[in-house]
Protein backbone atom coordinates (compact mmCIF):
# COMPACT_ATOMS: atom_id res chain seq x y z
CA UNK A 1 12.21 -13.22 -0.33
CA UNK A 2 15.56 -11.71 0.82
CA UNK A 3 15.62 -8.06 2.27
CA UNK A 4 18.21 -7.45 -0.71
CA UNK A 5 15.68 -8.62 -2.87
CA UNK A 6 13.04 -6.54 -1.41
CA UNK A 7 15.60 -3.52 -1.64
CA UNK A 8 16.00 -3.98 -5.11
CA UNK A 9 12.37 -4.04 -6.25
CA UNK A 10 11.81 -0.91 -3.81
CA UNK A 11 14.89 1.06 -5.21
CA UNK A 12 13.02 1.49 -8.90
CA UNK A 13 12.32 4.48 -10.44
CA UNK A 14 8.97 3.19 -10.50
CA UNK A 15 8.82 1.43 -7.63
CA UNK A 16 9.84 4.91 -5.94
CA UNK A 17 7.11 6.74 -8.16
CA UNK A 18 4.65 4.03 -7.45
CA UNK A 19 5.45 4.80 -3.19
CA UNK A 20 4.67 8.21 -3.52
CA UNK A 21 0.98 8.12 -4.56
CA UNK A 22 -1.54 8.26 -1.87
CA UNK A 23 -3.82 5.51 -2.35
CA UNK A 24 -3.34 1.75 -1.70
CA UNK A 25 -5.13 -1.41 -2.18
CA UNK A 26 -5.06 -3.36 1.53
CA UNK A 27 -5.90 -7.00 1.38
CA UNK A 28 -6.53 -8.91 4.48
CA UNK A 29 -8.36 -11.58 6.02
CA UNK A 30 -11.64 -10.34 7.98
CA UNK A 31 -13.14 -11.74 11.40
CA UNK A 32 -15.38 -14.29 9.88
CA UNK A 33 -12.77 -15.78 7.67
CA UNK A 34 -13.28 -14.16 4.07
CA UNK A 35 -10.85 -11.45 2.20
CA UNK A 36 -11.19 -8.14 2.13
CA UNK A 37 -9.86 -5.48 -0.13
CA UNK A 38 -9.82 -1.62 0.21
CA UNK A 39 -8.37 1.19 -0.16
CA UNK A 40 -6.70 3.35 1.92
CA UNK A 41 -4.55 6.01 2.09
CA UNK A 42 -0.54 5.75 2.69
CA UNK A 43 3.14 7.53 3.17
CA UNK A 44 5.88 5.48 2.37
CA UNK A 45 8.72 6.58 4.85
CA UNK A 46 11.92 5.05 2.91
CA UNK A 47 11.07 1.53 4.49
CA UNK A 48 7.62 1.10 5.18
CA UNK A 49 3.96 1.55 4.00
CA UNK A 50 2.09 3.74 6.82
CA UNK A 51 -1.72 3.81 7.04
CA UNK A 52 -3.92 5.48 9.29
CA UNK A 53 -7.47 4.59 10.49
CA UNK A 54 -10.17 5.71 13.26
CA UNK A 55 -9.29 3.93 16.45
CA UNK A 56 -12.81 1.74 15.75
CA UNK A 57 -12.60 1.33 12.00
CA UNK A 58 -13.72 -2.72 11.63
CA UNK A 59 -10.12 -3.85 10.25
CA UNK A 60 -8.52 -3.56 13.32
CA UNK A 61 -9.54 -6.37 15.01
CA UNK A 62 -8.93 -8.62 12.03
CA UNK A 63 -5.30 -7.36 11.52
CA UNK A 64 -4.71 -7.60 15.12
CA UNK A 65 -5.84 -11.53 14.83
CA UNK A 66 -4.11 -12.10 11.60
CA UNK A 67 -1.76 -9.44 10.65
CA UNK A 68 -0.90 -10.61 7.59
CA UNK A 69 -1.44 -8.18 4.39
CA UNK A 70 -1.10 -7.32 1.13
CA UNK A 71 -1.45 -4.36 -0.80
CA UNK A 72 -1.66 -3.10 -4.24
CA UNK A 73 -0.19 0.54 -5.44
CA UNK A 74 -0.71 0.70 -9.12
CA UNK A 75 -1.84 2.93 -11.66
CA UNK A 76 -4.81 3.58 -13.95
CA UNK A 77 -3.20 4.15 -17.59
CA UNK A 78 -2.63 1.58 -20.40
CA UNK A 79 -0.15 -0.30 -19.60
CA UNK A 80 -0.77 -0.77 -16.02
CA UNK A 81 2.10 -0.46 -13.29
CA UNK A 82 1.86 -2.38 -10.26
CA UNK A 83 3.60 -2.62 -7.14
CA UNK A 84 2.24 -5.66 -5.35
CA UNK A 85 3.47 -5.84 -1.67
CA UNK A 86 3.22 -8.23 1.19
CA UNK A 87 4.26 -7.87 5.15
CA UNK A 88 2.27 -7.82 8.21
CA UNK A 89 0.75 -5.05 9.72
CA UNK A 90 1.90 -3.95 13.59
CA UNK A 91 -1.04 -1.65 15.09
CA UNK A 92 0.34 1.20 16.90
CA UNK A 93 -2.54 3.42 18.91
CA UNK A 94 -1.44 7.13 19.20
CA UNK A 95 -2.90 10.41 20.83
CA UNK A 96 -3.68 13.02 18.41
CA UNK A 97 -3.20 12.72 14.65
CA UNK A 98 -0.30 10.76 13.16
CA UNK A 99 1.79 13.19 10.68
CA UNK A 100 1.80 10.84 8.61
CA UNK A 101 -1.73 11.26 7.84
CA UNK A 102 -1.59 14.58 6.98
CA UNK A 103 1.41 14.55 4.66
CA UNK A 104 -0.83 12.05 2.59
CA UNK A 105 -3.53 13.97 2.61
CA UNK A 106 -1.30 17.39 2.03
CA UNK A 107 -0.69 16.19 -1.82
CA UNK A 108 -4.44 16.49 -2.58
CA UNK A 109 -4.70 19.95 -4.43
CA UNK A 110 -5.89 22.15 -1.81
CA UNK A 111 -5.64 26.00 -1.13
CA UNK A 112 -4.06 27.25 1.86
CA UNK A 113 -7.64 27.90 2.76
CA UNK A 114 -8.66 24.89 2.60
CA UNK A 115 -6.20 22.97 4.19
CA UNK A 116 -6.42 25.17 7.13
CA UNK A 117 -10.78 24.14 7.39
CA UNK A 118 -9.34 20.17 6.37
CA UNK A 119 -6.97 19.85 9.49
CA UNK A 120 -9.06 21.95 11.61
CA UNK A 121 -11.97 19.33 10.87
CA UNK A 122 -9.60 16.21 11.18
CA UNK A 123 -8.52 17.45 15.08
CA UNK A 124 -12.06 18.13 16.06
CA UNK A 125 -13.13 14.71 14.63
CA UNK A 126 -10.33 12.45 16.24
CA UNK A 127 -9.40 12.30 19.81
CA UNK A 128 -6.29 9.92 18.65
CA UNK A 129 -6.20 7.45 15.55
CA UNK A 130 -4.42 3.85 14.65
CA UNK A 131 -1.20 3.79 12.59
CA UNK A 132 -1.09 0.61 10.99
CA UNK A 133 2.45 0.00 9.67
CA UNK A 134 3.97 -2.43 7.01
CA UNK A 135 7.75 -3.40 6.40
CA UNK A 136 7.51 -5.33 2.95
CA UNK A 137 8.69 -8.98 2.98
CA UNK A 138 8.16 -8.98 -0.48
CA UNK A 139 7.69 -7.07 -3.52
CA UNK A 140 7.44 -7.65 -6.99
CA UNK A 141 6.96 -4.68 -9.50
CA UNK A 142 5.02 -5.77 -12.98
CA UNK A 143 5.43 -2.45 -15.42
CA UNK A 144 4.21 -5.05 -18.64
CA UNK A 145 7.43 -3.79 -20.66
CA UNK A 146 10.47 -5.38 -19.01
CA UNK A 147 8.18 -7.31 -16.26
CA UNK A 148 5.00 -9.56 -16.62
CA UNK A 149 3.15 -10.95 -13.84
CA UNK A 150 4.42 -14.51 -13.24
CA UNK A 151 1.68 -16.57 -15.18
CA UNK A 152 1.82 -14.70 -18.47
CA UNK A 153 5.78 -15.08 -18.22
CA UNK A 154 5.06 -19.13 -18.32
CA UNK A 155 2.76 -18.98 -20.80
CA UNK A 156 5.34 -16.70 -23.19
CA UNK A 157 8.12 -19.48 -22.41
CA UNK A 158 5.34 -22.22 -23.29
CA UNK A 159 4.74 -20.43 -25.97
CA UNK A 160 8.17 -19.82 -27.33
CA UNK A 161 9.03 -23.51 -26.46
CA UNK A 162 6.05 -25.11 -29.21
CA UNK A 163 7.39 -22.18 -31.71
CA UNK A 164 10.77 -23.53 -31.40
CA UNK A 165 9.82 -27.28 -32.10
């Protein structure tokens, strides 16, 4: 998929909506050779997908031997919009806490109270943390009104196609 492409999925009002929620789905292949889901938490910056992890969390050493990802941002209502996203995932060690984790975290209702005991328990439990980034490669947004996802789109036209015989 073309970076225009890309652009142009990512550039929706619900793609952009979809960006800003905290919580991702990340796919990826584990050490002995099965998949793995989970979530995580993320900041979009404009052009990538940012995660954060403990330095020892067990992902890391599968991403760093096959950094290849996906990951799902979608919602829970009826219908269901998805942003599905692919890339791979660049590991980038760092002293201290990433701001990016903490602007994720910050949209979590919390009072100023209560932020204040959050942080001060994140810095006293992490002596420096992983940022695992993403630059989509592709991206396809399925809102089940003016997009489908690609299998029930072929089985419309299939359908549509006896109808018309």
């Amino acid at each position: 998929m073309d970076q225009h492409t890309i652009d142009e999925v990512l550039n929706r009002p619900l793609s952009q909506e979809l960006l800003a929620r905290d919580l991702a789905r990340l796919a990826f292949v584990a050490l002995d050779g099965t998949p793995r889901a989970i979530p995580i938490g993320i900041f979009w910056n404009g052009t990538e997908i940012v995660m954060c992890t403990a330095k020892n969390a067990r992902k890391l050493p599968a991403l760093r031997r096959n950094p290849a990802v996906a990951l799902t941002i979608d919602t829970e209502s009826h219908p269901p919009r998805v942003l599905l996203l692919r890339g791979n995932a660049e590991l980038d060690v760092v002293d201290g806490i990433p701001e990016e984790y903490l602007q994720w975290n910050g949209t979590y209702e919390m009072t100023p109270e209560q932020r204040a005991e959050w942080e001060a328990g994140v810095q006293s439990l992490y002596d420096g943390m992983v940022r695992i980034v993403v630059k989509p490669t592709w991206a396809k947004l399925i809102d089940f009104e003016t997009s489908l996802p690609t299998a029930i789109e072929e089985l419309m036209q299939q359908q549509k196609e006896r109808q018309s015989v």
